[in-house]
Protein backbone atom coordinates (compact mmCIF):
# COMPACT_ATOMS: atom_id res chain seq x y z
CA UNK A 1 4.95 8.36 -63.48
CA UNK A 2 4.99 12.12 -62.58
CA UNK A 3 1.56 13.20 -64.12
CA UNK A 4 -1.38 13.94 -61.60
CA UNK A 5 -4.17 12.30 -61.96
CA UNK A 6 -7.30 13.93 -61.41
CA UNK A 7 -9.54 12.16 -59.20
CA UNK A 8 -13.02 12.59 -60.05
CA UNK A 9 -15.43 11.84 -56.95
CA UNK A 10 -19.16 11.30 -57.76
CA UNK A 11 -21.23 11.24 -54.39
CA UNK A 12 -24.35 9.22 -54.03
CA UNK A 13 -27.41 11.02 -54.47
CA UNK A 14 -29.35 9.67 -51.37
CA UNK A 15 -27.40 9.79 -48.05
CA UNK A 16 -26.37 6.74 -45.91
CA UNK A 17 -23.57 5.66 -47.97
CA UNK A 18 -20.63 6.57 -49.98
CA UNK A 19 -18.96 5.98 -53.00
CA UNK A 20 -15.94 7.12 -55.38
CA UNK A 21 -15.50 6.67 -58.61
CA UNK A 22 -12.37 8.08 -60.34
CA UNK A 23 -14.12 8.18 -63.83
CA UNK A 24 -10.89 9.49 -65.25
CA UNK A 25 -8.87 6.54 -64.58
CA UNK A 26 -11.69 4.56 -65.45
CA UNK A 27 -11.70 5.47 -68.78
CA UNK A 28 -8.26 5.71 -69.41
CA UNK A 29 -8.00 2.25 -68.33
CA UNK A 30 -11.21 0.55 -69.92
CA UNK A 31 -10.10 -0.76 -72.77
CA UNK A 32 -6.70 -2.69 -71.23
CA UNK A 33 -9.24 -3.85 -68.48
CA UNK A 34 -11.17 -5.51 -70.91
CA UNK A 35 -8.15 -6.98 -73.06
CA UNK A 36 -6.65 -8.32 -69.50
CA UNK A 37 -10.13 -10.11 -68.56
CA UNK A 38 -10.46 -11.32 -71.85
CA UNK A 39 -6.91 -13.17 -71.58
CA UNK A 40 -7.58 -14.51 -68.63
CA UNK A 41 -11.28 -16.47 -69.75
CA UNK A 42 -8.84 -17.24 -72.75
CA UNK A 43 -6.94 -19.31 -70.31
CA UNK A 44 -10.02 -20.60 -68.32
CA UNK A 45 -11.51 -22.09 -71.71
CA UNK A 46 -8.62 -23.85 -72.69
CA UNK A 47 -8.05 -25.29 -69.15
CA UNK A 48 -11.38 -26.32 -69.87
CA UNK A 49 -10.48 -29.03 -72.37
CA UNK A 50 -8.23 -31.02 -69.84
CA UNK A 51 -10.82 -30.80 -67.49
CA UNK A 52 -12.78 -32.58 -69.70
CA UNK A 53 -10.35 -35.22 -69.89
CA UNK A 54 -10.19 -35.38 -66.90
CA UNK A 55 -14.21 -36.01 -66.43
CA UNK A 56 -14.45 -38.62 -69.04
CA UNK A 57 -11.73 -40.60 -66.66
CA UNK A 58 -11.30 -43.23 -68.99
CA UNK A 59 -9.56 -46.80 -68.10
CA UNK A 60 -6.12 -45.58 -69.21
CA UNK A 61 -4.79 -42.42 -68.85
CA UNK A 62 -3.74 -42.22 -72.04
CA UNK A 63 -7.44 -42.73 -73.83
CA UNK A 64 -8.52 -39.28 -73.82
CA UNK A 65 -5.51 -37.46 -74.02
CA UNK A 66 -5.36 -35.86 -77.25
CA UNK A 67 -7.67 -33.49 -75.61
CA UNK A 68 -4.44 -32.26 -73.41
CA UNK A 69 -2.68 -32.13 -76.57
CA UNK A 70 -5.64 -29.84 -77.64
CA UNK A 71 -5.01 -27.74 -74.68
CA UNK A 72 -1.30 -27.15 -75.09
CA UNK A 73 -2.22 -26.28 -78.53
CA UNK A 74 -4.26 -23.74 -77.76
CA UNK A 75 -2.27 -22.57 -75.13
CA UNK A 76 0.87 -21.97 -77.64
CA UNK A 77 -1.78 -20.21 -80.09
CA UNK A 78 -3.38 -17.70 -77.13
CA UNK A 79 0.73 -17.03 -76.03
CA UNK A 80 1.13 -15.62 -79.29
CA UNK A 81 -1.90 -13.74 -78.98
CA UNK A 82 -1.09 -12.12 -75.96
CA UNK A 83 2.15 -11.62 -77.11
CA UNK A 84 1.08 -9.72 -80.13
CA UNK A 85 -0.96 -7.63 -78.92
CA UNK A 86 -0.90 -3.74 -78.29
CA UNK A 87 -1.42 -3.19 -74.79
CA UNK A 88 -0.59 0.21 -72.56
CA UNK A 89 3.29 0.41 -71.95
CA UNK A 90 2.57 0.62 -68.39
CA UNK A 91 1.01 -2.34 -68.94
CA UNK A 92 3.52 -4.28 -70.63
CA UNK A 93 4.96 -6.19 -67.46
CA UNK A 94 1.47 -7.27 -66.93
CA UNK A 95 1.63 -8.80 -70.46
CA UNK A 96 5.05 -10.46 -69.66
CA UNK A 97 3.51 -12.44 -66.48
CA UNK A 98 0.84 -13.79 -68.63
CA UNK A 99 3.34 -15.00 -71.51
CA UNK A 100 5.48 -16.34 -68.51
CA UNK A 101 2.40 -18.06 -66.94
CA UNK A 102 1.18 -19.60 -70.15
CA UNK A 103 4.89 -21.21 -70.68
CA UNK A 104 4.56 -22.57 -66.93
CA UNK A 105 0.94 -24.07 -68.26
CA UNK A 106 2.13 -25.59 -71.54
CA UNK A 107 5.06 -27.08 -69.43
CA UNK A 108 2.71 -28.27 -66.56
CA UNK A 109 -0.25 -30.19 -69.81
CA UNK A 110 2.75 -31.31 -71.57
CA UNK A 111 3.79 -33.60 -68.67
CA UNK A 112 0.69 -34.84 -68.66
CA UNK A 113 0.56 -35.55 -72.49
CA UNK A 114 3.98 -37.30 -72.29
CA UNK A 115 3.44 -39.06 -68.85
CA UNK A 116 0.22 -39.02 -67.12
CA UNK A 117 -1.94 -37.91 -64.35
CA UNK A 118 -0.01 -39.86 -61.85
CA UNK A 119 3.54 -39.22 -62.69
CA UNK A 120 6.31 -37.03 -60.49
CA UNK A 121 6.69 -34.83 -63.62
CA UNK A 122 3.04 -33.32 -63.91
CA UNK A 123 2.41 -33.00 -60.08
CA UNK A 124 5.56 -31.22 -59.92
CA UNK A 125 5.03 -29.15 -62.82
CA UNK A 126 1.61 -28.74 -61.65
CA UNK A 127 2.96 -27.67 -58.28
CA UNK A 128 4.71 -24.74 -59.37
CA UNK A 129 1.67 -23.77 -61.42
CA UNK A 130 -0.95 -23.66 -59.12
CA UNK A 131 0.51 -20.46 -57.05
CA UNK A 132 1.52 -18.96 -59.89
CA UNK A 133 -1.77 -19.18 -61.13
CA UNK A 134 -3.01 -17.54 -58.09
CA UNK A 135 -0.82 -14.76 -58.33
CA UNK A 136 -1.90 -14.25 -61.74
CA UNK A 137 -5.21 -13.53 -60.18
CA UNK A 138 -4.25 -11.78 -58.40
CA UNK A 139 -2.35 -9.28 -59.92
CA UNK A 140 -5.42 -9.06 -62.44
CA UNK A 141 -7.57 -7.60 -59.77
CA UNK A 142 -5.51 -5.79 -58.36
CA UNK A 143 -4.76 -3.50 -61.16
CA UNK A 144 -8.46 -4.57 -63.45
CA UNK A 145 -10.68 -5.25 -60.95
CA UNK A 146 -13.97 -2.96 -59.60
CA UNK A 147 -11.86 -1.60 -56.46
CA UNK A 148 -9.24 -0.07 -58.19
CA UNK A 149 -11.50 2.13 -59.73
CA UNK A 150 -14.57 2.84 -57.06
CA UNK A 151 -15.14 2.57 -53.83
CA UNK A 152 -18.63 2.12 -52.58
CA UNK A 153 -19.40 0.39 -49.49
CA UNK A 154 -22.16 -2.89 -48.82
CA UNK A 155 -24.70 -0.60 -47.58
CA UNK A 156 -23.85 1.84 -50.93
CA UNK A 157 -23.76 -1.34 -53.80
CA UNK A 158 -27.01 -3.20 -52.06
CA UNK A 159 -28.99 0.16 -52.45
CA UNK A 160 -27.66 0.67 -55.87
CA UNK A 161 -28.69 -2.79 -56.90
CA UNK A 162 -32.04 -2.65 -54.96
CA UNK A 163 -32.89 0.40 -57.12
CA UNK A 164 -31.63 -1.37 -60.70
CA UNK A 165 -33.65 -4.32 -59.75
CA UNK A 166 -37.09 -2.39 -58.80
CA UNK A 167 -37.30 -0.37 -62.60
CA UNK A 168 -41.09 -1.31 -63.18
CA UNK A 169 -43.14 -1.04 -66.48
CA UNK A 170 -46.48 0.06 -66.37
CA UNK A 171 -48.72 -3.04 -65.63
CA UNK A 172 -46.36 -4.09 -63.17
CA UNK A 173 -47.70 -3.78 -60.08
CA UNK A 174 -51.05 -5.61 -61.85
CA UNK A 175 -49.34 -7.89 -62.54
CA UNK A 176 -47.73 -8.50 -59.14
CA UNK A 177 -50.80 -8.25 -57.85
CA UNK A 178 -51.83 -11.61 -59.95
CA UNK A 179 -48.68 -13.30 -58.67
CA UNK A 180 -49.57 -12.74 -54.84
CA UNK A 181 -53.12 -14.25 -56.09
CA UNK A 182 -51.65 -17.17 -57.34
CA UNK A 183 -52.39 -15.97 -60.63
CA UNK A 184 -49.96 -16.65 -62.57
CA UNK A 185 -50.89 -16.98 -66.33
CA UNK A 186 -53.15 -13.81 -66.14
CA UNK A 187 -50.17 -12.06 -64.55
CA UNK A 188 -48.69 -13.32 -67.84
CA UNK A 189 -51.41 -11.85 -70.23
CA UNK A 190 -51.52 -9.00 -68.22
CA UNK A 191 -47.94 -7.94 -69.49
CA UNK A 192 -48.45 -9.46 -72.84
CA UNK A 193 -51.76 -7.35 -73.25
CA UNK A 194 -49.31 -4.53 -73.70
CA UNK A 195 -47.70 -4.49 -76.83
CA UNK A 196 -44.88 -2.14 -76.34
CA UNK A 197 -43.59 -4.80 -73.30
CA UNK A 198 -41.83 -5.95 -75.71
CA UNK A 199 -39.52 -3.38 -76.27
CA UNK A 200 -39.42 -2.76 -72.47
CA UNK A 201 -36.63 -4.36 -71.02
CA UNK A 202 -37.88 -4.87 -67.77
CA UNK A 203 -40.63 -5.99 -69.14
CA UNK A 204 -39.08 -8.57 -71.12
CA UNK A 205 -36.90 -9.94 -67.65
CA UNK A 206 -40.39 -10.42 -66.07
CA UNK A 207 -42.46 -12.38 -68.47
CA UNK A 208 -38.92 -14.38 -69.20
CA UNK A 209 -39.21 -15.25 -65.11
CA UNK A 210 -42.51 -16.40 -65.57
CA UNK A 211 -41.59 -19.06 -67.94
CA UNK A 212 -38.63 -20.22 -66.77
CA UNK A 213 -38.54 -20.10 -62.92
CA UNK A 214 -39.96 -22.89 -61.56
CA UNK A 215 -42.38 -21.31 -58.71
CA UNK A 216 -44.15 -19.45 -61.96
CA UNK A 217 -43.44 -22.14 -64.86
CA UNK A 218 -45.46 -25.03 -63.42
CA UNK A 219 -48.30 -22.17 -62.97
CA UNK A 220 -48.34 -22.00 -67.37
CA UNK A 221 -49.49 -23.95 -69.67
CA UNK A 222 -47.49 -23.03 -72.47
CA UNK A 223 -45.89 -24.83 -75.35
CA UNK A 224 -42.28 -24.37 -75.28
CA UNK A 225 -41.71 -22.14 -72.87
CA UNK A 226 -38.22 -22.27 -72.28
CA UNK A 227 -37.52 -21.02 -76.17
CA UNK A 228 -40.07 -18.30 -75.33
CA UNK A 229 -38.38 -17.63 -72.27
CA UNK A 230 -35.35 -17.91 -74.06
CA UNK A 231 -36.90 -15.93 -76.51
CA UNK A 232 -37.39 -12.79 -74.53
CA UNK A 233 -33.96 -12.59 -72.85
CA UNK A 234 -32.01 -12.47 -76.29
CA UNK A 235 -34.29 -9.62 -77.34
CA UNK A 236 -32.75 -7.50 -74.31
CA UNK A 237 -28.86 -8.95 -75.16
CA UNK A 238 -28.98 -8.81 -78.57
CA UNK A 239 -29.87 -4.88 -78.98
CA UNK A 240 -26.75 -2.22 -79.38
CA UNK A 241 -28.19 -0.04 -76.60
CA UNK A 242 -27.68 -0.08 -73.48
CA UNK A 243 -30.08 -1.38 -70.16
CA UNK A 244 -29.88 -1.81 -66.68
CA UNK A 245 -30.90 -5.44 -67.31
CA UNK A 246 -27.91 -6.79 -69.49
CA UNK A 247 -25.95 -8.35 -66.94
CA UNK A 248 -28.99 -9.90 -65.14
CA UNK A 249 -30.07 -11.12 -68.72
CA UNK A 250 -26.97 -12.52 -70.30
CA UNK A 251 -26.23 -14.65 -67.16
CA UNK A 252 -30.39 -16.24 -67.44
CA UNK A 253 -29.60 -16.43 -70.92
CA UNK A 254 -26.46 -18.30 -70.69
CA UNK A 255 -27.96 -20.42 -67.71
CA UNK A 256 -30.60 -21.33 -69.62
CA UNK A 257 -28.54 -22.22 -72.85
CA UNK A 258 -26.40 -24.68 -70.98
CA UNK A 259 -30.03 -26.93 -70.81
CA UNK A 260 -29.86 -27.21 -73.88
CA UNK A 261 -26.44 -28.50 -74.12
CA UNK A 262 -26.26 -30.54 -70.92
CA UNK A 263 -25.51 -30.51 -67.36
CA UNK A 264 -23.34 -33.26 -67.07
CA UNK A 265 -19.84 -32.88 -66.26
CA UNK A 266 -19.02 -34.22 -70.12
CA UNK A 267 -21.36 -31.91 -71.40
CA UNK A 268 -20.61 -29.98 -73.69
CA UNK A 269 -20.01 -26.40 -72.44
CA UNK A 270 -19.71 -23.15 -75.13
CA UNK A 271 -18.23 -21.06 -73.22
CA UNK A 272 -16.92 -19.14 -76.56
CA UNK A 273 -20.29 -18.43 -77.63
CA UNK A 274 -20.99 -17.02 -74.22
CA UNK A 275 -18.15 -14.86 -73.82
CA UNK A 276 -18.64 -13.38 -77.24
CA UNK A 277 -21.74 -11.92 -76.01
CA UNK A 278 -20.07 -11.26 -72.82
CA UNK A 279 -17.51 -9.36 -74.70
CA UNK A 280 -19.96 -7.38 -77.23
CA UNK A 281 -22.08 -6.29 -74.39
CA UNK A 282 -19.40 -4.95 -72.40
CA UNK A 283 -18.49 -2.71 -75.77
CA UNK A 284 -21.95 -1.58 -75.33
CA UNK A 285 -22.05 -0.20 -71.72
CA UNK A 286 -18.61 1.12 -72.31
CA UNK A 287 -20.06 3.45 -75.36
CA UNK A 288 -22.67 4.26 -72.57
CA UNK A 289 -20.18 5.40 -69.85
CA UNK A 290 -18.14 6.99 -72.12
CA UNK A 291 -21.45 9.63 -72.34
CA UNK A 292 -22.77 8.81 -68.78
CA UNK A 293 -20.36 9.10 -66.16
CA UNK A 294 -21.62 9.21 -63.09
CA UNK A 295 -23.71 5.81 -63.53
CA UNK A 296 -22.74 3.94 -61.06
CA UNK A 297 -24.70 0.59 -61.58
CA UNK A 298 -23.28 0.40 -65.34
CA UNK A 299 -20.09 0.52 -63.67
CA UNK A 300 -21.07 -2.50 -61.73
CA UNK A 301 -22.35 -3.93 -64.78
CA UNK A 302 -19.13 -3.37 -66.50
CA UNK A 303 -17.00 -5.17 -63.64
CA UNK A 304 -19.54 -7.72 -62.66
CA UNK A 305 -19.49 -8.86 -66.75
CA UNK A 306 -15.75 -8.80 -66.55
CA UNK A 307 -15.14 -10.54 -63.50
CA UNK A 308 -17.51 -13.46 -63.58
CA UNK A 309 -16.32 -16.80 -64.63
CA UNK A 310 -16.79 -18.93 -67.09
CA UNK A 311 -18.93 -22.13 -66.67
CA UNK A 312 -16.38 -24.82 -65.22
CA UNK A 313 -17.04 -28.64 -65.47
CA UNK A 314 -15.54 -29.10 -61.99
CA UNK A 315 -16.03 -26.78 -58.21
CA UNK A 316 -18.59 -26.76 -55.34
CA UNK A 317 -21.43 -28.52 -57.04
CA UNK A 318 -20.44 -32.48 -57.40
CA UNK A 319 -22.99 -34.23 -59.87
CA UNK A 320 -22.60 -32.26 -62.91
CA UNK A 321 -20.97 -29.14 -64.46
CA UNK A 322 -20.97 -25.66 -62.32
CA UNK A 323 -23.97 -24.06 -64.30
CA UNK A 324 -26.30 -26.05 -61.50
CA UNK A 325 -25.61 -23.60 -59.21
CA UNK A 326 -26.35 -20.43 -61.48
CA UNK A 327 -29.74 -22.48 -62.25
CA UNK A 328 -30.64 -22.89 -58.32
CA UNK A 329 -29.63 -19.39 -57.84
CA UNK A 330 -31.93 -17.80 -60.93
CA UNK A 331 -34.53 -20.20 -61.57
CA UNK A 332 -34.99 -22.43 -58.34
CA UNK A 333 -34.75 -19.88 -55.82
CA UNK A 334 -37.12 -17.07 -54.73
């Protein structure tokens, strides 16, 4: 393009590893990252839909499949989205791939409307869409995703997230104390005793682990203590400010939410309502970087929002829809 770009290299503070982050591209680029992320769970959601058609696998193929009617519906709809919107003019081929890829989609669920699961037309159209899907992906991280925009090494990004993860609040190590004791509803007072917890975000993420991971939960005898739980993890997602804990929250919140709405692969999955969050908390850490450059774990919490999927019905787990693994990972494990 002819323009230098200033690279602007922030060094860890403790030694060991090493990291770049070229803040000024960062920025520049923020917004367009976020726009191209948010087309592509666009497309994930509405994929979504014939994979539920495909989970009710009724006799027939042709029982459910209004739903794939649904899908290229709202597949013609986000096209015209993407189409109309303002992105960077260096980033208007970009935009062009994804209008071309939605055509190959609508193509690909229309064949399935019109004649089935088992016909020569969708498995060929599906054929060409598969690695043109994967392309798609790509290209997205290639030009949107966290390594085009730092570099930090494992040793560098496990220290950083050590250090997020061990922010304590005063009666923490009281209460940790009570844990190792086997003490695990006076660990709970313990925080609760303090009344300013409850503005304290770490806080908050602790007494929400009491409740709702299983090694603590079957410690307390508390009425409804997965709303409580529940409870304490919206009051750190649902503030404008921003916290080392959002990411960490928003994916126990939206783990936790799913329970309520099933775990089946037919359950019903609101993946709309969590990516609206999604989308107004990444607004929030953005405002933060914009003011806070050199922060490296909100840029991990920027990219780690952006680049983790939606909850699928189908993938590695099975017996029911993918959020079982999230739950074994958050609330099952140590």
């Amino acid at each position: 393009m002819g323009r230098i770009i200033l690279f602007i290299l922030l060094f860890a503070a403790l030694s060991g590893y090493s990291q770049q982050i070229n803040s000024s591209k960062f920025l520049a680029n923020s917004n367009s990252i976020v726009r191209f992320f948010e087309f592509e769970r666009a497309i994930q959601r509405n994929e979504e839909i014939v994979a539920l058609y495909f989970a009710l696998g009724s006799e027939g193929w042709k029982a459910d499949r209004k739903l794939v009617a649904q899908c290229v519906e709202e597949e013609k709809k986000l096209k015209k989205k993407v189409q109309s919107s303002k992105v960077e003019p260096r980033y208007a081929a970009n935009k062009n791939k994804i209008t071309g890829l939605l055509d190959i989609i609508i193509q690909c669920f229309d064949n399935l409307y019109k004649y089935g699961p088992q016909s020569s037309q969708f498995k060929r159209s599906d054929e060409i869409y598969q690695p043109k899907l994967k392309l798609h992906l790509d290209t997205l991280i290639t030009y949107f995703g966290m390594e085009a925009y730092m570099k930090i090494d494992s040793e560098g990004m496990s220290k950083v997230r050590e250090d997020a993860y061990n922010i304590k609040f005063p009666q923490q190590d009281k209460a940790d104390q009570l844990l190792a004791n086997n003490k695990v509803m006076a660990a709970y007072q313990v925080v609760l005793s303090d009344k300013e917890n409850l503005n304290n975000d770490a806080a908050l993420l602790y007494l929400s682990d009491l409740l709702l991971k299983k090694r603590f939960r079957d410690s307390i005898n508390i009425n409804g203590a997965d709303s409580i739980g529940l409870y304490y993890l919206k009051r750190i997602i649902n503030k404008n400010s921003y916290s080392p804990f959002l990411f960490e929250a928003w994916r126990k919140w939206r783990a936790a939410t799913q329970m309520e709405y099933g775990a089946s692969k037919t359950s019903e999955i609101p993946n709309d309502l969590y990516d609206e969050k999604r989308a107004k908390l990444l607004k929030v850490i953005l405002v933060y970087l914009n003011k806070n450059q050199s922060d490296t774990w909100a840029y991990i919490q920027f990219f780690d929002f952006n680049e983790y999927e939606i909850i699928h019905r189908f993938g590695d787990y099975p017996y029911g829809n993918q959020s079982a693994i999230e739950r074994q990972e958050l609330f099952y494990g140590e």
